[in-house]
C-alpha atoms as a PDB file:
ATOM      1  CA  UNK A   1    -115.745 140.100   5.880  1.00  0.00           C
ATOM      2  CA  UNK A   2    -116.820 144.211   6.712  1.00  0.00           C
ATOM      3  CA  UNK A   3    -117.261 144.444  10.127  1.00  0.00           C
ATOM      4  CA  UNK A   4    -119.730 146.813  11.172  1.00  0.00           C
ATOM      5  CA  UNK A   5    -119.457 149.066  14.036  1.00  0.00           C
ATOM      6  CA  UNK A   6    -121.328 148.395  17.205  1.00  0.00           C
ATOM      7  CA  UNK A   7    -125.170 149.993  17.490  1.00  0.00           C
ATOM      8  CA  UNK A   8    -128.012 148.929  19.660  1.00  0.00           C
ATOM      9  CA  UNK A   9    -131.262 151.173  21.142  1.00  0.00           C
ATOM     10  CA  UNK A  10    -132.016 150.147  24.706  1.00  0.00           C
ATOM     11  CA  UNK A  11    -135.838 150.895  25.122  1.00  0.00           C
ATOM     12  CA  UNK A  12    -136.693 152.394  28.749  1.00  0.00           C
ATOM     13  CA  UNK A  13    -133.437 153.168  30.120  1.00  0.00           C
ATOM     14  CA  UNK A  14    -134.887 156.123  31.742  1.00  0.00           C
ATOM     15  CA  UNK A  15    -138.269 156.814  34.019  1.00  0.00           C
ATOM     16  CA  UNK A  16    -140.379 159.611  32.189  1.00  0.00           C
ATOM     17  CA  UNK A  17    -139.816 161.143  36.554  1.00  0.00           C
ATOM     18  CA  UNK A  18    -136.492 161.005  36.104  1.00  0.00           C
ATOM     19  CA  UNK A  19    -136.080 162.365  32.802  1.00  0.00           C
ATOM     20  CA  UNK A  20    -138.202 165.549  33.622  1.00  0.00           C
ATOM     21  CA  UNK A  21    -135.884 166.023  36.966  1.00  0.00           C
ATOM     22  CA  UNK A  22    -133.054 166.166  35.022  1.00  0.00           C
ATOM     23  CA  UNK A  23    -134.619 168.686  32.068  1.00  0.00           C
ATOM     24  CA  UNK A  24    -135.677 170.742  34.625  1.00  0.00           C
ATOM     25  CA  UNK A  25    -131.794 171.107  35.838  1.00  0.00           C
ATOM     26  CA  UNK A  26    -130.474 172.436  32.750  1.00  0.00           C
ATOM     27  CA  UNK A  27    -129.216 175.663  31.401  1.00  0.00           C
ATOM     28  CA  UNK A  28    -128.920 175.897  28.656  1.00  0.00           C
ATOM     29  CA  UNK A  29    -127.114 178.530  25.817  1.00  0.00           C
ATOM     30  CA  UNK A  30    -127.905 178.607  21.730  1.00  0.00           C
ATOM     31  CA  UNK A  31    -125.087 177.310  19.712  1.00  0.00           C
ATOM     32  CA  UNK A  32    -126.021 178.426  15.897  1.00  0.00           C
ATOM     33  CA  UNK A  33    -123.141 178.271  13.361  1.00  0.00           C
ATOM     34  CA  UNK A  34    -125.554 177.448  10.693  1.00  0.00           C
ATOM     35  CA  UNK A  35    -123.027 175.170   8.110  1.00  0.00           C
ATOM     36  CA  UNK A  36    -122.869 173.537  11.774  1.00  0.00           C
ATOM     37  CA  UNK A  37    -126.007 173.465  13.469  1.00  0.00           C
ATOM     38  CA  UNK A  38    -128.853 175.102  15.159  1.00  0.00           C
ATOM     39  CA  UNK A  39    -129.399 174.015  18.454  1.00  0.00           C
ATOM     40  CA  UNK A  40    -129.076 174.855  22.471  1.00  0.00           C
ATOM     41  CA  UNK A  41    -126.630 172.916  24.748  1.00  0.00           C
ATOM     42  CA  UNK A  42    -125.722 172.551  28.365  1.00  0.00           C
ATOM     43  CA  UNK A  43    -122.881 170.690  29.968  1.00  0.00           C
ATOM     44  CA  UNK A  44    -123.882 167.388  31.989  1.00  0.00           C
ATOM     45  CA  UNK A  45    -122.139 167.096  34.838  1.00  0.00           C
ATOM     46  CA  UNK A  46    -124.452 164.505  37.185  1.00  0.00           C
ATOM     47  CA  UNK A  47    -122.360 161.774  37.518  1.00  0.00           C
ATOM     48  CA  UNK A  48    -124.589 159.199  38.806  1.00  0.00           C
ATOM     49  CA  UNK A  49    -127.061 159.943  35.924  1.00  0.00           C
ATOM     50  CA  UNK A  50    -123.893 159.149  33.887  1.00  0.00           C
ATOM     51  CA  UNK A  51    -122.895 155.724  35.849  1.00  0.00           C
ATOM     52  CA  UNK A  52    -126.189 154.858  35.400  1.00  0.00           C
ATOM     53  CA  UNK A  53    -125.894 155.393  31.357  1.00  0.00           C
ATOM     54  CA  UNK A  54    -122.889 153.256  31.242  1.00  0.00           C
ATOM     55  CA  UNK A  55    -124.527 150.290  33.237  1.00  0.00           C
ATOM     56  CA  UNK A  56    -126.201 149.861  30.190  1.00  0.00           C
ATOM     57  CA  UNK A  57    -123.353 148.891  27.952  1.00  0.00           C
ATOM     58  CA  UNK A  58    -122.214 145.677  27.598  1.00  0.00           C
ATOM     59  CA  UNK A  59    -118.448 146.434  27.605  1.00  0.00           C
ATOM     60  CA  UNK A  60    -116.693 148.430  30.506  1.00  0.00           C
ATOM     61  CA  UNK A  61    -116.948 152.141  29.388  1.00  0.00           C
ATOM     62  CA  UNK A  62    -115.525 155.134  31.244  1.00  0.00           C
ATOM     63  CA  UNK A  63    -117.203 158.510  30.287  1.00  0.00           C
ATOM     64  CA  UNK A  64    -114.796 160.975  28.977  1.00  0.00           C
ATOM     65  CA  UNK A  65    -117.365 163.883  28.208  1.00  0.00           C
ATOM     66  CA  UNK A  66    -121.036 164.391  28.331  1.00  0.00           C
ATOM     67  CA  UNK A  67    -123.683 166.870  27.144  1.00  0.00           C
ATOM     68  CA  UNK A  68    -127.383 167.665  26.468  1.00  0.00           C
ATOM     69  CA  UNK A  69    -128.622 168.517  23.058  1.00  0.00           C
ATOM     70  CA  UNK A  70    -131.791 170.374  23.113  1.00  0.00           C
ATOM     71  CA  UNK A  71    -133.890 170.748  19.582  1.00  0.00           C
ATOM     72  CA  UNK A  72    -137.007 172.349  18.667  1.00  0.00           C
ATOM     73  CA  UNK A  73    -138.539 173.762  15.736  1.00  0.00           C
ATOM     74  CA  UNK A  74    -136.116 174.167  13.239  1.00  0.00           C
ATOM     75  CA  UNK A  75    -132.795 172.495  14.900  1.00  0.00           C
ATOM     76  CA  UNK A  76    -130.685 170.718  13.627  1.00  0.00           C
ATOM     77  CA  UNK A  77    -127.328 169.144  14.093  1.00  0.00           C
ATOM     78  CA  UNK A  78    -125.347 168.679  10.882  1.00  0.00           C
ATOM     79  CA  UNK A  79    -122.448 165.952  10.235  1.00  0.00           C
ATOM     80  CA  UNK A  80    -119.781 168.278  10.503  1.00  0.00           C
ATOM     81  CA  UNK A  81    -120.457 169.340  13.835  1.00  0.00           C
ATOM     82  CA  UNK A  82    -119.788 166.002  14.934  1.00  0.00           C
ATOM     83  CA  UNK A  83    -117.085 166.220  17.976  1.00  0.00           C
ATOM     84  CA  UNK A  84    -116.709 162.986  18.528  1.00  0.00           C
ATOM     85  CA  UNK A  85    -115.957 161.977  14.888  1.00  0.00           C
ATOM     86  CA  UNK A  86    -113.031 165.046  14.782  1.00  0.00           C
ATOM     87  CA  UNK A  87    -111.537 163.852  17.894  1.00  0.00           C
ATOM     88  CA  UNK A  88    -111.101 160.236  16.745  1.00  0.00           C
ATOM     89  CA  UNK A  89    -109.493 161.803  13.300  1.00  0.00           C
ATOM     90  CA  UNK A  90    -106.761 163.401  15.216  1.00  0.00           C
ATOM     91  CA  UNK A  91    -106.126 161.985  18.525  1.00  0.00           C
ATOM     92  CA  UNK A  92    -103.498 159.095  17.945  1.00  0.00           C
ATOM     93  CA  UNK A  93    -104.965 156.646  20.479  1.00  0.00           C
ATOM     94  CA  UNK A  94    -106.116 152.977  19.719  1.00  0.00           C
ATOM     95  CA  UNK A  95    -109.103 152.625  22.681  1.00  0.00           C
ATOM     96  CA  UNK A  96    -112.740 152.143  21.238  1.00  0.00           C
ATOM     97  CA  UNK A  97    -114.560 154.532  21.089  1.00  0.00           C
ATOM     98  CA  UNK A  98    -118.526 154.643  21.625  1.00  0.00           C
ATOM     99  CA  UNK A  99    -121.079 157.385  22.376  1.00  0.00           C
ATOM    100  CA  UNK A 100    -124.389 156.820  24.372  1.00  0.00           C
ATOM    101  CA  UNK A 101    -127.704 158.842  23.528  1.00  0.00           C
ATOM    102  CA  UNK A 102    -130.685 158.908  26.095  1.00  0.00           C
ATOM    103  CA  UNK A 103    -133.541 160.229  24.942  1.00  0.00           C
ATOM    104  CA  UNK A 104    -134.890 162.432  27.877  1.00  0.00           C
ATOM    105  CA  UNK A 105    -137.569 164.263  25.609  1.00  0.00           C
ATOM    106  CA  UNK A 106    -140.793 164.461  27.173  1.00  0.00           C
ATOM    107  CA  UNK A 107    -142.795 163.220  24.133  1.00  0.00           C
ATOM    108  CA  UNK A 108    -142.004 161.447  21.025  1.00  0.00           C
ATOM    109  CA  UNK A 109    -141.010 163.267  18.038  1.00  0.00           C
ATOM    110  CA  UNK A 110    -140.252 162.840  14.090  1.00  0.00           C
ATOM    111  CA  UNK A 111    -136.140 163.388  14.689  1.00  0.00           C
ATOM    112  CA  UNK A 112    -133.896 161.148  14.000  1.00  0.00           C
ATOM    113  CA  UNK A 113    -130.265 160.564  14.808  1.00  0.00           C
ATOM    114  CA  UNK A 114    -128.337 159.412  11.780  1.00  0.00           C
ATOM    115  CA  UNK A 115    -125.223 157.232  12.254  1.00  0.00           C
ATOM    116  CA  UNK A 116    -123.121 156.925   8.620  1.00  0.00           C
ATOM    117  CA  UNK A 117    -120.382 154.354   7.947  1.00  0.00           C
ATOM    118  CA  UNK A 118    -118.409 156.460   4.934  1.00  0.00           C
ATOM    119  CA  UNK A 119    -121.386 157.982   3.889  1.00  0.00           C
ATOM    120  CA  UNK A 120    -124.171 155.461   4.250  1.00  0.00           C
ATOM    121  CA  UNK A 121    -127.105 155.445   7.255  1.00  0.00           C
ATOM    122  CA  UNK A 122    -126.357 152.116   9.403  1.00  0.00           C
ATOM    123  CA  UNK A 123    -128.321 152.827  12.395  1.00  0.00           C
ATOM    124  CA  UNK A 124    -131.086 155.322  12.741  1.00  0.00           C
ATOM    125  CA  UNK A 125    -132.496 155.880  16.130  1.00  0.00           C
ATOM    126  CA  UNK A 126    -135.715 157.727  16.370  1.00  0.00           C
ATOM    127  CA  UNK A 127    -136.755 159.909  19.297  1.00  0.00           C
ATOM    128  CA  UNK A 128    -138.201 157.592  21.927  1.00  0.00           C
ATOM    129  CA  UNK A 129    -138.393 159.093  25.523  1.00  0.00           C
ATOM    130  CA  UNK A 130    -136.507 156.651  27.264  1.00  0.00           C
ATOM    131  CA  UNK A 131    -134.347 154.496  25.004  1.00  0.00           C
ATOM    132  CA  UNK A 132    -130.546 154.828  24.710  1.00  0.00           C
ATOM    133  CA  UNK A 133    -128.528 154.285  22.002  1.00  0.00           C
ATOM    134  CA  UNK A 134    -125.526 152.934  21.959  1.00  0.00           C
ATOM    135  CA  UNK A 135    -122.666 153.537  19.194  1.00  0.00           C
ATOM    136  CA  UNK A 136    -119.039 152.750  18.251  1.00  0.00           C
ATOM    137  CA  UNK A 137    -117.514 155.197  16.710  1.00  0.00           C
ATOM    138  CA  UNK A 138    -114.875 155.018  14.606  1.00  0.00           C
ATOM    139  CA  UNK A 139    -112.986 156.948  12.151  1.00  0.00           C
ATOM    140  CA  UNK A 140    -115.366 156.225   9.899  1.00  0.00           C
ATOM    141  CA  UNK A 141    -118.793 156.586  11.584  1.00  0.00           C
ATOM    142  CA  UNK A 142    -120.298 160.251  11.487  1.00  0.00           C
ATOM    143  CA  UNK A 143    -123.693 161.331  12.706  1.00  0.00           C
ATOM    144  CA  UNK A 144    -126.152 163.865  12.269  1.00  0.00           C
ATOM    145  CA  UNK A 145    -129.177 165.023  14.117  1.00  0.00           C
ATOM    146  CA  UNK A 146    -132.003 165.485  11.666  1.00  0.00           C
ATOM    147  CA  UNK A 147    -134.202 168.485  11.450  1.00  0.00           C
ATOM    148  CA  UNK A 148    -137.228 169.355  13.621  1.00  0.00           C
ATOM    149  CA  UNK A 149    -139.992 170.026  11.738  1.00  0.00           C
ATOM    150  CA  UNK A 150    -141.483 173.521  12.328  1.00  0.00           C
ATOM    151  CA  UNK A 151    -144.982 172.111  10.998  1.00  0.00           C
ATOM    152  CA  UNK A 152    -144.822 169.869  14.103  1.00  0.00           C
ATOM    153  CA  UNK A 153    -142.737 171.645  16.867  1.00  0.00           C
ATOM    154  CA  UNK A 154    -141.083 169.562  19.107  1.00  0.00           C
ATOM    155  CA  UNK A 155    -138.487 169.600  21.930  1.00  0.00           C
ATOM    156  CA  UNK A 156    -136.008 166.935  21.770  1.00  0.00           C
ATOM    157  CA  UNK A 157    -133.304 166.674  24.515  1.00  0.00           C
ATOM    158  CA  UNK A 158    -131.069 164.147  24.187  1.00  0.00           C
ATOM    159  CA  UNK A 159    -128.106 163.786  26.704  1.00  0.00           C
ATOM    160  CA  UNK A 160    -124.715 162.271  25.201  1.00  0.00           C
ATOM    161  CA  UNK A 161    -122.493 160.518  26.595  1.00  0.00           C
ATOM    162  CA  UNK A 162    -118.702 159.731  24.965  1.00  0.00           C
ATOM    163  CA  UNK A 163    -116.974 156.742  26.727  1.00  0.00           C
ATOM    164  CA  UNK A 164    -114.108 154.483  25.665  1.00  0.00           C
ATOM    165  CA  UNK A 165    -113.506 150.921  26.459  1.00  0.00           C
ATOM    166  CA  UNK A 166    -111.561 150.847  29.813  1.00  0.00           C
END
């Protein structure tokens, strides 16, 4: 039998107040390596927003990073750019790993995240202000941030959240 990695969406983790608070507390800077990405980021440092993210789990997580991803017309995040998926290759430590997205975009939009399991979409989560994913990663899960359309600009901020199983 394959097991499959954990992946569930959480639909309103968030109030739309809330969310707009915390966009309006960021700084952020461009990151654009273009094999890599296109995007801007800011560190995430409110803890209770964080708590609050991990209440949502259904395991006992401890954050052990956080960020916010902000894309608009013609972002992206590629595969390779994929921390979480590099630090699981080369740390030599057995505790599960997951990562936690909340939306915290301030309308819907056509961008995707992309979880693979060697090579092949599992989980999609669409942009939903609001809803949280929630992801084990392993070894062999990668994801990807898909582009946003410049036809349809868009802002997409999504804050994530790596954790491990305490």
């Amino acid at each position: 039998m394959i097991e499959f990695p954990h992946a569930e969406l959480v639909e309103r983790a968030i109030a739309p107040a809330r969310a707009a608070e915390l966009r309006a507390s960021l700084a952020f800077e461009r990151y654009a390596l273009l094999d890599r990405g296109s995007y801007e980021v800011a560190p995430f440092v409110n803890d209770r927003t964080i708590v609050d993210v991990l209440d949502h789990a259904s395991k006992r997580l401890v954050a052990t990073g956080a960020r916010v991803v902000l894309l608009r017309a013609g972002d992206y995040l590629l595969a390779r750019h994929d921390d979480i998926h590099a630090t699981i290759v080369t740390r030599n430590d057995s505790r599960r790993c997951f990562e936690l997205v909340l939306d915290l975009s301030p309308a819907p939009a056509a961008a995707e995240i992309h979880y693979r399991r060697r090579g092949q979409v599992f989980f999609r989560v669409p942009c939903v202000p609001g809803s949280l994913a929630i992801v084990e990663r392993t070894a062999t899960v990668t994801c990807n941030h898909t582009y946003v359309s410049k036809l349809a600009p868009a802002e997409v901020v999504r804050l994530i959240v790596q954790a491990v199983v305490r």
